[in-house]
PDB file of N, CA and C in Angstrom:
ATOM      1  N   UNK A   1      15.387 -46.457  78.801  1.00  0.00           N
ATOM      2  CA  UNK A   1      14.195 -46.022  78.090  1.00  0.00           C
ATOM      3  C   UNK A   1      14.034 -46.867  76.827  1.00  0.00           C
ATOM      4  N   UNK A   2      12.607 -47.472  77.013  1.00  0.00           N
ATOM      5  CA  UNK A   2      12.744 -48.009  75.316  1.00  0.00           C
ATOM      6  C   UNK A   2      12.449 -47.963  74.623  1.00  0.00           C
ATOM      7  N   UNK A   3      12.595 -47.856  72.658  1.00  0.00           N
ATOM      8  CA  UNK A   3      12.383 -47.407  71.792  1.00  0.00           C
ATOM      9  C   UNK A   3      10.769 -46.869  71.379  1.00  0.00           C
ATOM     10  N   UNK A   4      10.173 -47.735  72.151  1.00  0.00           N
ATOM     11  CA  UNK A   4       8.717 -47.392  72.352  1.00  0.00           C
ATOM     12  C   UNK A   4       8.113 -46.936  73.337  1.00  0.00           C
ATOM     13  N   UNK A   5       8.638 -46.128  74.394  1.00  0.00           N
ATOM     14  CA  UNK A   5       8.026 -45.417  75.647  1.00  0.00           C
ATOM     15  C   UNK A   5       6.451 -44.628  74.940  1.00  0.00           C
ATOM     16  N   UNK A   6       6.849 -44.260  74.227  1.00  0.00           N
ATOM     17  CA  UNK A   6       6.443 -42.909  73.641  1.00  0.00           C
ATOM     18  C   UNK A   6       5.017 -43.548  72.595  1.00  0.00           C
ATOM     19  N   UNK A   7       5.125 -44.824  72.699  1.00  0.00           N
ATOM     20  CA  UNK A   7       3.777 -45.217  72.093  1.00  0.00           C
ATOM     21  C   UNK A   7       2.706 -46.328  73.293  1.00  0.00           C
ATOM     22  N   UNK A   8       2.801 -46.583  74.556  1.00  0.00           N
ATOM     23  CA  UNK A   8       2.861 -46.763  75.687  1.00  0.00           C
ATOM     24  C   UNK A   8       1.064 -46.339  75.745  1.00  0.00           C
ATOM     25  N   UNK A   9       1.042 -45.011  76.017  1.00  0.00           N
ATOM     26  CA  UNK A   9       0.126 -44.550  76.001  1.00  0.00           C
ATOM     27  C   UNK A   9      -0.913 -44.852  75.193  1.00  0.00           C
ATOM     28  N   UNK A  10      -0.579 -44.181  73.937  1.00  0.00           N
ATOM     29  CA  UNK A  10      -1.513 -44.432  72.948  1.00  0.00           C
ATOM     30  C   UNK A  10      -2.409 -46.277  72.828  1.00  0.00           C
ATOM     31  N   UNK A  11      -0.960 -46.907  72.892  1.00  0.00           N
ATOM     32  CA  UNK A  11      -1.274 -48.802  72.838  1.00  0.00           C
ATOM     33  C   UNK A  11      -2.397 -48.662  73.933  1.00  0.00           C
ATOM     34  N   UNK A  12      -1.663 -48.539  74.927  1.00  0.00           N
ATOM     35  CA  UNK A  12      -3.353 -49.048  76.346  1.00  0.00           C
ATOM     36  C   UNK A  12      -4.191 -48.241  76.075  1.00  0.00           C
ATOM     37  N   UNK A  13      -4.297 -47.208  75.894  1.00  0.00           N
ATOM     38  CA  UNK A  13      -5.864 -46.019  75.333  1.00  0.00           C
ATOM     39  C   UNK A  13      -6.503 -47.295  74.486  1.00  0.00           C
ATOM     40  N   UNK A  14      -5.641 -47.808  73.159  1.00  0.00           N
ATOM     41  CA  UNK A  14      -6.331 -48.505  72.070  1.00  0.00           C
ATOM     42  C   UNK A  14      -6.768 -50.040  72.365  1.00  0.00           C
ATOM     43  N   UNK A  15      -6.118 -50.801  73.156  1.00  0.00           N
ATOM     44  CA  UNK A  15      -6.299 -51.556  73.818  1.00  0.00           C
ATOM     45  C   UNK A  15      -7.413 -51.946  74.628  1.00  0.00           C
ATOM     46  N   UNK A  16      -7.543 -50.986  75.076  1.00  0.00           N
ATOM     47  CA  UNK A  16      -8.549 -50.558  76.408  1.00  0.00           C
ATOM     48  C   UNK A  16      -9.857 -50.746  75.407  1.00  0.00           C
ATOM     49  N   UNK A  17      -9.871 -50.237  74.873  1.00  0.00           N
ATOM     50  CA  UNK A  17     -11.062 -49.597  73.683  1.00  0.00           C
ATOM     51  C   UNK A  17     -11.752 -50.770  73.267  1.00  0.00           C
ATOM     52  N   UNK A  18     -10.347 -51.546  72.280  1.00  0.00           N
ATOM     53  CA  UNK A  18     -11.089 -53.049  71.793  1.00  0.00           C
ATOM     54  C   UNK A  18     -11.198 -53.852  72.723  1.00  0.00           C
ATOM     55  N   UNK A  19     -11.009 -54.062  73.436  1.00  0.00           N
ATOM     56  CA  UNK A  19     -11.038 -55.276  74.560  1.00  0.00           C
ATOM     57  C   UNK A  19     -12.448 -54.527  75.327  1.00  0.00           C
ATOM     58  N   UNK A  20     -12.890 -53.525  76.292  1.00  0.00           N
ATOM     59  CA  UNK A  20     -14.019 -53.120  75.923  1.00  0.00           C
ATOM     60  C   UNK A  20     -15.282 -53.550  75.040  1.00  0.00           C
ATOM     61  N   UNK A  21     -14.772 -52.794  73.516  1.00  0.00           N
ATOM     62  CA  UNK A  21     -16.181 -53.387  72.568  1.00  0.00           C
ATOM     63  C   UNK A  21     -16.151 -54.668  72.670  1.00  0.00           C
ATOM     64  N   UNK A  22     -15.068 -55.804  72.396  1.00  0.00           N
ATOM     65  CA  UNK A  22     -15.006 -57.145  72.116  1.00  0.00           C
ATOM     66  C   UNK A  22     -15.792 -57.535  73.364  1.00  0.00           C
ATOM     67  N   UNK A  23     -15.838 -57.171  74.047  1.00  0.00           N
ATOM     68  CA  UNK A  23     -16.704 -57.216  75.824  1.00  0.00           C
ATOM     69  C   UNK A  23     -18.078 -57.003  75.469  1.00  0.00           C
ATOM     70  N   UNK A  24     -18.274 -56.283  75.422  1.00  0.00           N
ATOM     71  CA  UNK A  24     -19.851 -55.081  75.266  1.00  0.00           C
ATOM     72  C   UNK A  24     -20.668 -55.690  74.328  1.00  0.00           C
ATOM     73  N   UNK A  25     -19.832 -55.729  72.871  1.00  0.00           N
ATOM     74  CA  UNK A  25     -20.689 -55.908  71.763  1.00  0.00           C
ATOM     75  C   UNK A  25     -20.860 -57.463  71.208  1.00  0.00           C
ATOM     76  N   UNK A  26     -19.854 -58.024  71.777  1.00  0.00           N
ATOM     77  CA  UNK A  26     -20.288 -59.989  71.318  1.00  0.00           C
ATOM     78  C   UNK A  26     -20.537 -60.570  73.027  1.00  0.00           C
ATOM     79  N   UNK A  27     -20.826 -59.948  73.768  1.00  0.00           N
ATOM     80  CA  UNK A  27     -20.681 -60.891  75.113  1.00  0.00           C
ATOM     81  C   UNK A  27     -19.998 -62.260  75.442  1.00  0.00           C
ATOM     82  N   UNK A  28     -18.688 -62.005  73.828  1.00  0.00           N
ATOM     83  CA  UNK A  28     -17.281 -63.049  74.445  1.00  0.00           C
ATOM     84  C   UNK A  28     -16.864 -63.496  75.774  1.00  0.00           C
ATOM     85  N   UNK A  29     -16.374 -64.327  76.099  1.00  0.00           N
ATOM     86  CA  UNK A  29     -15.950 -65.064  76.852  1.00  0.00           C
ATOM     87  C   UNK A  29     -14.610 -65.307  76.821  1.00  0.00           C
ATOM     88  N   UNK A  30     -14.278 -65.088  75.265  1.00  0.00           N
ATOM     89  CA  UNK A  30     -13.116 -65.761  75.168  1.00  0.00           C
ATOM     90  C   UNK A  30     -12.480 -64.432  74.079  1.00  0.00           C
ATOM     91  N   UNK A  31     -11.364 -63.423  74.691  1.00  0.00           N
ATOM     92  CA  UNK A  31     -11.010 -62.091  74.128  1.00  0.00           C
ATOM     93  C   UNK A  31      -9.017 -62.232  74.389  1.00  0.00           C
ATOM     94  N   UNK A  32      -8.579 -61.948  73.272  1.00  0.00           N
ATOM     95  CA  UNK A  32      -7.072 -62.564  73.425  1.00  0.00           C
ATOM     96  C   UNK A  32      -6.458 -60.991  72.615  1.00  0.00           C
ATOM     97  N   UNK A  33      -5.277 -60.836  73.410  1.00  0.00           N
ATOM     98  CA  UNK A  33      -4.746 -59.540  73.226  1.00  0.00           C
ATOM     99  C   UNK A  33      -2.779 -60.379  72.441  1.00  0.00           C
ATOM    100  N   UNK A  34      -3.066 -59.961  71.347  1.00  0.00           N
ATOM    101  CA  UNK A  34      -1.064 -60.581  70.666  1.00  0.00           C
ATOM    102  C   UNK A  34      -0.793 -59.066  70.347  1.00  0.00           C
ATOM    103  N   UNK A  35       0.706 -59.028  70.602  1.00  0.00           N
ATOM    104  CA  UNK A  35       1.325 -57.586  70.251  1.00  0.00           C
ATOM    105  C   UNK A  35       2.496 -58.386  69.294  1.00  0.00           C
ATOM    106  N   UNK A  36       2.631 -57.623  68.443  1.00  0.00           N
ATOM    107  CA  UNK A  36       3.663 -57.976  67.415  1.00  0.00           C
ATOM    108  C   UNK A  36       4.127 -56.474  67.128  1.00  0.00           C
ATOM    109  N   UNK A  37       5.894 -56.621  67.793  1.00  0.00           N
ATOM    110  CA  UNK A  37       6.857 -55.152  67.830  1.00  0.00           C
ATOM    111  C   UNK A  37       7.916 -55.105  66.808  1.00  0.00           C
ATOM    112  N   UNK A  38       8.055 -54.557  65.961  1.00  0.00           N
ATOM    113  CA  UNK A  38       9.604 -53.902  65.332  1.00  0.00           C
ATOM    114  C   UNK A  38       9.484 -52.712  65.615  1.00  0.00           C
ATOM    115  N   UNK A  39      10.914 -52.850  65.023  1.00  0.00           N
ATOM    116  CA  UNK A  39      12.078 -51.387  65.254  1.00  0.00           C
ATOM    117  C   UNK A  39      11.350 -50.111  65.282  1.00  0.00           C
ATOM    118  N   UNK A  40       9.819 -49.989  64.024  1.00  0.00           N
ATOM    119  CA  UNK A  40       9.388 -48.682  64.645  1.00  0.00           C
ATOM    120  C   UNK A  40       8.277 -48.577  64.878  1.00  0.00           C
ATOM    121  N   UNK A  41       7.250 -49.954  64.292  1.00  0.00           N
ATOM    122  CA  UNK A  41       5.613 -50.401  64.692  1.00  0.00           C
ATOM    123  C   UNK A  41       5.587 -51.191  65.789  1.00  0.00           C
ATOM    124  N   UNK A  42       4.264 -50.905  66.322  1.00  0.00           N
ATOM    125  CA  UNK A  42       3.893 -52.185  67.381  1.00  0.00           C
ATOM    126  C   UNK A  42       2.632 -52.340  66.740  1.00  0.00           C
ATOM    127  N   UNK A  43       2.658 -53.332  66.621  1.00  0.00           N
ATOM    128  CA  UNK A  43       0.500 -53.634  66.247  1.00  0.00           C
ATOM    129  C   UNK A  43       0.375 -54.659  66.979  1.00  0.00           C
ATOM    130  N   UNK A  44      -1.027 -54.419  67.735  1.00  0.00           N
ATOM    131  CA  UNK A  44      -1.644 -55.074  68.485  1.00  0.00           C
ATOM    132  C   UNK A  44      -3.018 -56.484  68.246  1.00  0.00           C
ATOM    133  N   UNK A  45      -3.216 -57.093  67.806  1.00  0.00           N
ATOM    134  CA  UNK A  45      -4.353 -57.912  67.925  1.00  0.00           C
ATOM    135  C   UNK A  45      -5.355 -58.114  68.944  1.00  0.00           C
ATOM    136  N   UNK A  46      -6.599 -57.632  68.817  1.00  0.00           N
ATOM    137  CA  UNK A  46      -7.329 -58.278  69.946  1.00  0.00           C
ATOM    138  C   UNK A  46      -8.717 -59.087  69.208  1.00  0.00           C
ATOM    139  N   UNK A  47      -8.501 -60.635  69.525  1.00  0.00           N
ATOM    140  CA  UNK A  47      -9.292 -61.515  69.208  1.00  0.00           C
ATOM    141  C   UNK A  47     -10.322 -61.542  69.871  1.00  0.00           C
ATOM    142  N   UNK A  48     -11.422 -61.729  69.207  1.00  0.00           N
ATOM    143  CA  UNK A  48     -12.755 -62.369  70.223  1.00  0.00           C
ATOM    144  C   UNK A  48     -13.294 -63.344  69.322  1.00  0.00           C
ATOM    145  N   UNK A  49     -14.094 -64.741  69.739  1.00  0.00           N
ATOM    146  CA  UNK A  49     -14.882 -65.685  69.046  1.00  0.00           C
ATOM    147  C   UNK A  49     -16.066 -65.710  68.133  1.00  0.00           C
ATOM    148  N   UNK A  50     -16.338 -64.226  67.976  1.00  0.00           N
ATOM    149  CA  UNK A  50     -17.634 -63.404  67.588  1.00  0.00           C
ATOM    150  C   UNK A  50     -17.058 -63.014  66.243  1.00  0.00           C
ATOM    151  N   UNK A  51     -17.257 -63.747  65.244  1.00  0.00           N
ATOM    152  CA  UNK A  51     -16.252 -63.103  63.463  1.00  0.00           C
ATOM    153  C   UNK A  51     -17.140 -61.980  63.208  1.00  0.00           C
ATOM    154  N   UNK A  52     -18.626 -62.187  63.024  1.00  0.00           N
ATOM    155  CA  UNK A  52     -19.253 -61.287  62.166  1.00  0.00           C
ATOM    156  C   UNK A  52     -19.912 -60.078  63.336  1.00  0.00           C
ATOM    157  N   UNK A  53     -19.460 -60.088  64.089  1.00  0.00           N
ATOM    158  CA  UNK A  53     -19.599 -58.539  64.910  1.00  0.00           C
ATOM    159  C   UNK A  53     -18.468 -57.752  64.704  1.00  0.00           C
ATOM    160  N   UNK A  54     -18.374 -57.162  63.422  1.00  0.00           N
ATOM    161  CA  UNK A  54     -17.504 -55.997  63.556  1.00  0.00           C
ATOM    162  C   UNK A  54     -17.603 -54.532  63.720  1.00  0.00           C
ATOM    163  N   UNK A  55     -16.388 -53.821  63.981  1.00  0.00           N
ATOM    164  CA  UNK A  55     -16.315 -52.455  64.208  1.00  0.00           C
ATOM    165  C   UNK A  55     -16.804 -51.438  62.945  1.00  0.00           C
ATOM    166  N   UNK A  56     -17.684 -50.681  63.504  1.00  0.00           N
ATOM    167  CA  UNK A  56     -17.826 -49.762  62.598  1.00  0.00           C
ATOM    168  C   UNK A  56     -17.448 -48.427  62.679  1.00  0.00           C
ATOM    169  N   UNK A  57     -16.470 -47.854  61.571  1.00  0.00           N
ATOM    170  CA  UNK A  57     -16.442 -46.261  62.313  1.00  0.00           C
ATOM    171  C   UNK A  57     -17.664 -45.538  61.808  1.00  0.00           C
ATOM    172  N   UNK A  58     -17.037 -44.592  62.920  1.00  0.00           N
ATOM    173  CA  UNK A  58     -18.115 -43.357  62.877  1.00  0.00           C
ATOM    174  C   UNK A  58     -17.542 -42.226  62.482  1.00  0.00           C
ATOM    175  N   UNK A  59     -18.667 -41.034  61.718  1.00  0.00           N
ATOM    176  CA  UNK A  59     -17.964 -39.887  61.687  1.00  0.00           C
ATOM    177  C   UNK A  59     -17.823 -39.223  63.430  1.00  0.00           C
ATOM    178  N   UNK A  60     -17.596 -37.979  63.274  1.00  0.00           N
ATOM    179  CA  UNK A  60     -17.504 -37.216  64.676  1.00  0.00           C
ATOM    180  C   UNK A  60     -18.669 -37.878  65.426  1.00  0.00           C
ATOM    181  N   UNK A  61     -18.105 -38.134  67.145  1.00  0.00           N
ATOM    182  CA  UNK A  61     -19.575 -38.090  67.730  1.00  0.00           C
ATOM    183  C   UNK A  61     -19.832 -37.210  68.374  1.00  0.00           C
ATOM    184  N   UNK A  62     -21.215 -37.136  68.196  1.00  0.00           N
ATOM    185  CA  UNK A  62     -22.414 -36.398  68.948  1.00  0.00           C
ATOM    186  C   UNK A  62     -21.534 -35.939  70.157  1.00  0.00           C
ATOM    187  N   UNK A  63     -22.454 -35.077  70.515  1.00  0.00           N
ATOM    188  CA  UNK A  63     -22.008 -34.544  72.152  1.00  0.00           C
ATOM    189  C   UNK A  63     -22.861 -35.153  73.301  1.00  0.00           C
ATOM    190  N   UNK A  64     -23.636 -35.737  72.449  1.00  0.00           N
ATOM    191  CA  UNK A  64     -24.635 -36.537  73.706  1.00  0.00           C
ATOM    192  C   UNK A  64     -24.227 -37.983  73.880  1.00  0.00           C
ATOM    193  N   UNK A  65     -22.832 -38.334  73.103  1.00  0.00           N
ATOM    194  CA  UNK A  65     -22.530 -39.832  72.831  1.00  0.00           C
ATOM    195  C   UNK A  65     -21.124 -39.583  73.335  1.00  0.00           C
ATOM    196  N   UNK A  66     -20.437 -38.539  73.808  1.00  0.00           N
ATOM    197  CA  UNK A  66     -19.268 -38.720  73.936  1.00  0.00           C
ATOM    198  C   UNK A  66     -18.906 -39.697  75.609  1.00  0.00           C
ATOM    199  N   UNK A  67     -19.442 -40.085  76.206  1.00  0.00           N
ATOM    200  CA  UNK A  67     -19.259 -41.003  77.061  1.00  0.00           C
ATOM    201  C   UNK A  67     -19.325 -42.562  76.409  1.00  0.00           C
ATOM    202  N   UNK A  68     -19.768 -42.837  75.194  1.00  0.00           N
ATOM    203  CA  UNK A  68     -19.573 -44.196  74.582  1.00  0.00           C
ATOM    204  C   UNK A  68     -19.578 -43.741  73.213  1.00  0.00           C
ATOM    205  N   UNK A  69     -19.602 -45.254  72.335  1.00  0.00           N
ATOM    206  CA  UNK A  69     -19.529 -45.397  71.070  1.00  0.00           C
ATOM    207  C   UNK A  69     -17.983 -44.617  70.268  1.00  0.00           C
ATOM    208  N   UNK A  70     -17.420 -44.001  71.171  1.00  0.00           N
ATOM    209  CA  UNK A  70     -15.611 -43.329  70.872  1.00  0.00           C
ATOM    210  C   UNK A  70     -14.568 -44.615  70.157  1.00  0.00           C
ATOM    211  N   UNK A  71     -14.610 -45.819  70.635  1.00  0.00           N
ATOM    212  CA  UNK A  71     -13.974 -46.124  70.670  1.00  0.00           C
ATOM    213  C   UNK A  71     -13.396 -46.617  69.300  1.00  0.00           C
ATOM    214  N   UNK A  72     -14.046 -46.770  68.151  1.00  0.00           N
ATOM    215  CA  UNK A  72     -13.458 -46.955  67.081  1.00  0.00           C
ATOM    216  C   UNK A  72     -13.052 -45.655  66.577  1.00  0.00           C
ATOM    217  N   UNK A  73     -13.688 -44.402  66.907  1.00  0.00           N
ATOM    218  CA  UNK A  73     -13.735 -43.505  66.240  1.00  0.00           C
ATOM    219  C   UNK A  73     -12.008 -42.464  67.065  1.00  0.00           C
ATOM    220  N   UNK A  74     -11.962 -43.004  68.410  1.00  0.00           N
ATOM    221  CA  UNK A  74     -10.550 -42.367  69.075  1.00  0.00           C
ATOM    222  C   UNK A  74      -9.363 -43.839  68.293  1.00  0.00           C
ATOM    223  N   UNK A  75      -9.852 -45.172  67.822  1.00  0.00           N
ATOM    224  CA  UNK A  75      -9.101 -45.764  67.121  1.00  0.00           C
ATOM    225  C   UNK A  75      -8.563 -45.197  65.877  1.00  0.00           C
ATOM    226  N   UNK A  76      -9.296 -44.823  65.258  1.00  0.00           N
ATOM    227  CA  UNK A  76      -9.033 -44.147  63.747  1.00  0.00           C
ATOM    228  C   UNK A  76      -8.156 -42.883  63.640  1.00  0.00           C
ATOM    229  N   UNK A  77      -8.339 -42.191  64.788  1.00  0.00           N
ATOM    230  CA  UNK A  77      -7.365 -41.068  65.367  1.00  0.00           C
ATOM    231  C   UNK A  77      -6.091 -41.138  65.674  1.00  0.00           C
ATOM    232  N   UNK A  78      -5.884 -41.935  66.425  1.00  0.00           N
ATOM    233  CA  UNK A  78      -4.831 -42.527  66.897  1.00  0.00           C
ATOM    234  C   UNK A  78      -3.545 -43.167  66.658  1.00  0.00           C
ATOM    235  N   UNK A  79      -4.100 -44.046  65.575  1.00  0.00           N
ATOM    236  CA  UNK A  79      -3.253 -45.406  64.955  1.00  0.00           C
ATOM    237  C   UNK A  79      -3.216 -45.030  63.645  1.00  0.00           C
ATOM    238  N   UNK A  80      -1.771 -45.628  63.388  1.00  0.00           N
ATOM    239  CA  UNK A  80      -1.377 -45.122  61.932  1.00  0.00           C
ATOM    240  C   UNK A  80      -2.818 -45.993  60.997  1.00  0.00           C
ATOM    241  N   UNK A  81      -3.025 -46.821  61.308  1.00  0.00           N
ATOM    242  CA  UNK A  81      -3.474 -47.704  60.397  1.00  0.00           C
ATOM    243  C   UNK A  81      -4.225 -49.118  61.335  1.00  0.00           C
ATOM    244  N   UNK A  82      -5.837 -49.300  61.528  1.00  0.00           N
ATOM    245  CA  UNK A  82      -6.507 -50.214  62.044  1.00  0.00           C
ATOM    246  C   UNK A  82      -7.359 -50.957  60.757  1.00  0.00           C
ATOM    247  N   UNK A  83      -7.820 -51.907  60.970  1.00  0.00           N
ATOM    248  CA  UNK A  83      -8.465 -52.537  60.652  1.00  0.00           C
ATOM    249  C   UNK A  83      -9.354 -53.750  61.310  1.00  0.00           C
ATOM    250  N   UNK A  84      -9.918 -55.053  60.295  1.00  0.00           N
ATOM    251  CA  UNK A  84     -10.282 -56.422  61.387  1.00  0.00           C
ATOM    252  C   UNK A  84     -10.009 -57.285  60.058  1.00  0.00           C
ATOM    253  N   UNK A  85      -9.810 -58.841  60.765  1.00  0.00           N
ATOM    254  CA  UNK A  85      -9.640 -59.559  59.870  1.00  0.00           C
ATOM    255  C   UNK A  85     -10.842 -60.871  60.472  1.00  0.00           C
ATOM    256  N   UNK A  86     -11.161 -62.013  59.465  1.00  0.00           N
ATOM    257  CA  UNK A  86     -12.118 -63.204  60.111  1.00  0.00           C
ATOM    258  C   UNK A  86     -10.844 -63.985  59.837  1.00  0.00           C
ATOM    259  N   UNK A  87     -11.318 -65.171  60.647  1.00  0.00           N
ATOM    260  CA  UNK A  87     -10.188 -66.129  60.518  1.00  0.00           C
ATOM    261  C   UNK A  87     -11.564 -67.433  60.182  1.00  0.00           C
ATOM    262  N   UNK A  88     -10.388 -68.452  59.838  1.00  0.00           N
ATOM    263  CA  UNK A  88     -11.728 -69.679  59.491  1.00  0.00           C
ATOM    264  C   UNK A  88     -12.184 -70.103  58.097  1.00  0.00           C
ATOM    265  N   UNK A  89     -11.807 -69.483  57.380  1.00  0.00           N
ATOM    266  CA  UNK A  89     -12.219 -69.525  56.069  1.00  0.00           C
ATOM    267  C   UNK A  89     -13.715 -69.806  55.442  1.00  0.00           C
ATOM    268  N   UNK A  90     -14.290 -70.594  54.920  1.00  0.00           N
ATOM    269  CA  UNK A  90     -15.720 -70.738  54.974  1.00  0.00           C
ATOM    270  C   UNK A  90     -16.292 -71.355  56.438  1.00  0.00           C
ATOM    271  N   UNK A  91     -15.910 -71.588  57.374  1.00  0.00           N
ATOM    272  CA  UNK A  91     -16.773 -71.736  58.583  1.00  0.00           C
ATOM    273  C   UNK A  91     -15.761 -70.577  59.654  1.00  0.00           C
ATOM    274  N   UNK A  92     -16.164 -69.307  59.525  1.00  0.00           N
ATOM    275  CA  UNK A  92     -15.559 -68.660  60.257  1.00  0.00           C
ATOM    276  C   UNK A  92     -15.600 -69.050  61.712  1.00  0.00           C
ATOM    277  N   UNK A  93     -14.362 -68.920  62.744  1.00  0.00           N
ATOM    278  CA  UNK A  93     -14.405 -69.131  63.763  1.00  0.00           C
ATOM    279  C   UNK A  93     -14.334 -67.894  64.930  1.00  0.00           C
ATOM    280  N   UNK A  94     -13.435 -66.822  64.782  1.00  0.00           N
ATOM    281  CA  UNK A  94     -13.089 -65.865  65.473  1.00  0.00           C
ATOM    282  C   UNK A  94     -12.595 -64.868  64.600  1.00  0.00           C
ATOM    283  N   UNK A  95     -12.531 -63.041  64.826  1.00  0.00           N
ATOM    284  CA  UNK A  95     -11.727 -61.930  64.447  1.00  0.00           C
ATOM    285  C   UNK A  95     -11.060 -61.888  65.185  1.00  0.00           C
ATOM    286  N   UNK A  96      -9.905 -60.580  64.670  1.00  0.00           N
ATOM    287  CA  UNK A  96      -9.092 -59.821  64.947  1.00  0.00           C
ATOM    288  C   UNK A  96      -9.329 -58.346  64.622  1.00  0.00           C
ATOM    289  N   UNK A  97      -9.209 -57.451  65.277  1.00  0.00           N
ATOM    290  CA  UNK A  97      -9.635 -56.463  65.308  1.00  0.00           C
ATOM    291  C   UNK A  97      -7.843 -55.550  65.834  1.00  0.00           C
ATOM    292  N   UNK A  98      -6.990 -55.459  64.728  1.00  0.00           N
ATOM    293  CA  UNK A  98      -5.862 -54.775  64.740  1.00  0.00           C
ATOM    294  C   UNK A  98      -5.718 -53.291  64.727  1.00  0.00           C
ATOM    295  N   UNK A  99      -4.187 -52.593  65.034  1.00  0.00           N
ATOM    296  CA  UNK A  99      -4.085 -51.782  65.379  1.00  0.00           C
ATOM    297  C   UNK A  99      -2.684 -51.123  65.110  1.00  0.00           C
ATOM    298  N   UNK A 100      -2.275 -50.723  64.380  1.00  0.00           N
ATOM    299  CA  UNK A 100      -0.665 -51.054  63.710  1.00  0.00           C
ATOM    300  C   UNK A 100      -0.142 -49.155  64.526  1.00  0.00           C
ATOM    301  N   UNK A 101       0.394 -48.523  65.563  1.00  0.00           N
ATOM    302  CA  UNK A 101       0.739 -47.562  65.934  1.00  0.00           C
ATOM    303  C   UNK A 101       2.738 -47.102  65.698  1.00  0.00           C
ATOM    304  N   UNK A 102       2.554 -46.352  64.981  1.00  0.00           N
ATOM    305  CA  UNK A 102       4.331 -46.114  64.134  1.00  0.00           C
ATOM    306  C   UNK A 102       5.123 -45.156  65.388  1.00  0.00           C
ATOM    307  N   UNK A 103       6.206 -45.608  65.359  1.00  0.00           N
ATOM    308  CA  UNK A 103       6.845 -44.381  66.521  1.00  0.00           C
ATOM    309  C   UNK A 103       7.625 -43.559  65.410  1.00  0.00           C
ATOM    310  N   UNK A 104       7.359 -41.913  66.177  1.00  0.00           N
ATOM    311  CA  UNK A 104       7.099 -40.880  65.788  1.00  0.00           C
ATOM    312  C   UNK A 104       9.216 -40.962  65.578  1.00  0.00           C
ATOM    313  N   UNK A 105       9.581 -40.220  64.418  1.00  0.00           N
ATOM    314  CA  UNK A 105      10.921 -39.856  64.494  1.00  0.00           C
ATOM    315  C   UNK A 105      11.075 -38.454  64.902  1.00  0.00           C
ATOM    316  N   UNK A 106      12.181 -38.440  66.062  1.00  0.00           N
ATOM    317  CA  UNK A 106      12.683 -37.464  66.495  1.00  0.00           C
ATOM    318  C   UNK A 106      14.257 -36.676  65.564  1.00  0.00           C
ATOM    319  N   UNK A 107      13.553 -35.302  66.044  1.00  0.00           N
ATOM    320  CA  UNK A 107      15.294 -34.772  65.320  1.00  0.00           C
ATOM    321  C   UNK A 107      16.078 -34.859  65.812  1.00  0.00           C
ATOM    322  N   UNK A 108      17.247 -35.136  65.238  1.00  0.00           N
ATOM    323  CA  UNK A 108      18.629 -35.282  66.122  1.00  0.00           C
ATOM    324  C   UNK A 108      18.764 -33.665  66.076  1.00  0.00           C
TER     325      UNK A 108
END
């Protein structure tokens, strides 16, 4: 079993989500998933070539929206701590749209 079974879930739910919008909302072509793991975080990266399309949260959604628009808003739920970054400096080229999920300590 490994130290991160138990965040498994949550990662592909969040995963799923950005790779999705990065789909939907820049009609990318080009969408890149980096996981970077320690001992008790995993955070995820998912790049797309699209800098200035970013995520916006939402408060609660609607009940007439709960089949879309969730996905930043089940992000914010979820993950200890999300954000996005531009890369490129004055000629931006691509974001990152991160996801930093902490594993939970158990009692001995």
């Amino acid at each position: 079993m490994s130290r991160h079974d138990a965040l498994t879930h949550d990662a592909r739910l969040c995963v799923t989500e950005l790779v999705t919008n990065a789909h939907r909302h820049t009609q990318t072509r080009l969408i890149g998933v980096t996981v970077a793991v320690n001992r008790k975080r995993v955070t995820v990266y998912v790049t797309d070539n699209k800098p200035w399309s970013l995520p916006v949260p939402r408060t609660v959604p609607a009940v007439q929206e709960l089949g879309c628009g969730q996905g930043v808003f089940l992000l914010d739920s979820v993950a200890e701590t999300w954000g996005s970054t531009i890369y490129g400096g004055l000629h931006p080229s691509h974001k990152a749209v991160w996801f930093t999920l902490a594993r939970r300590e158990t009692a001995a």
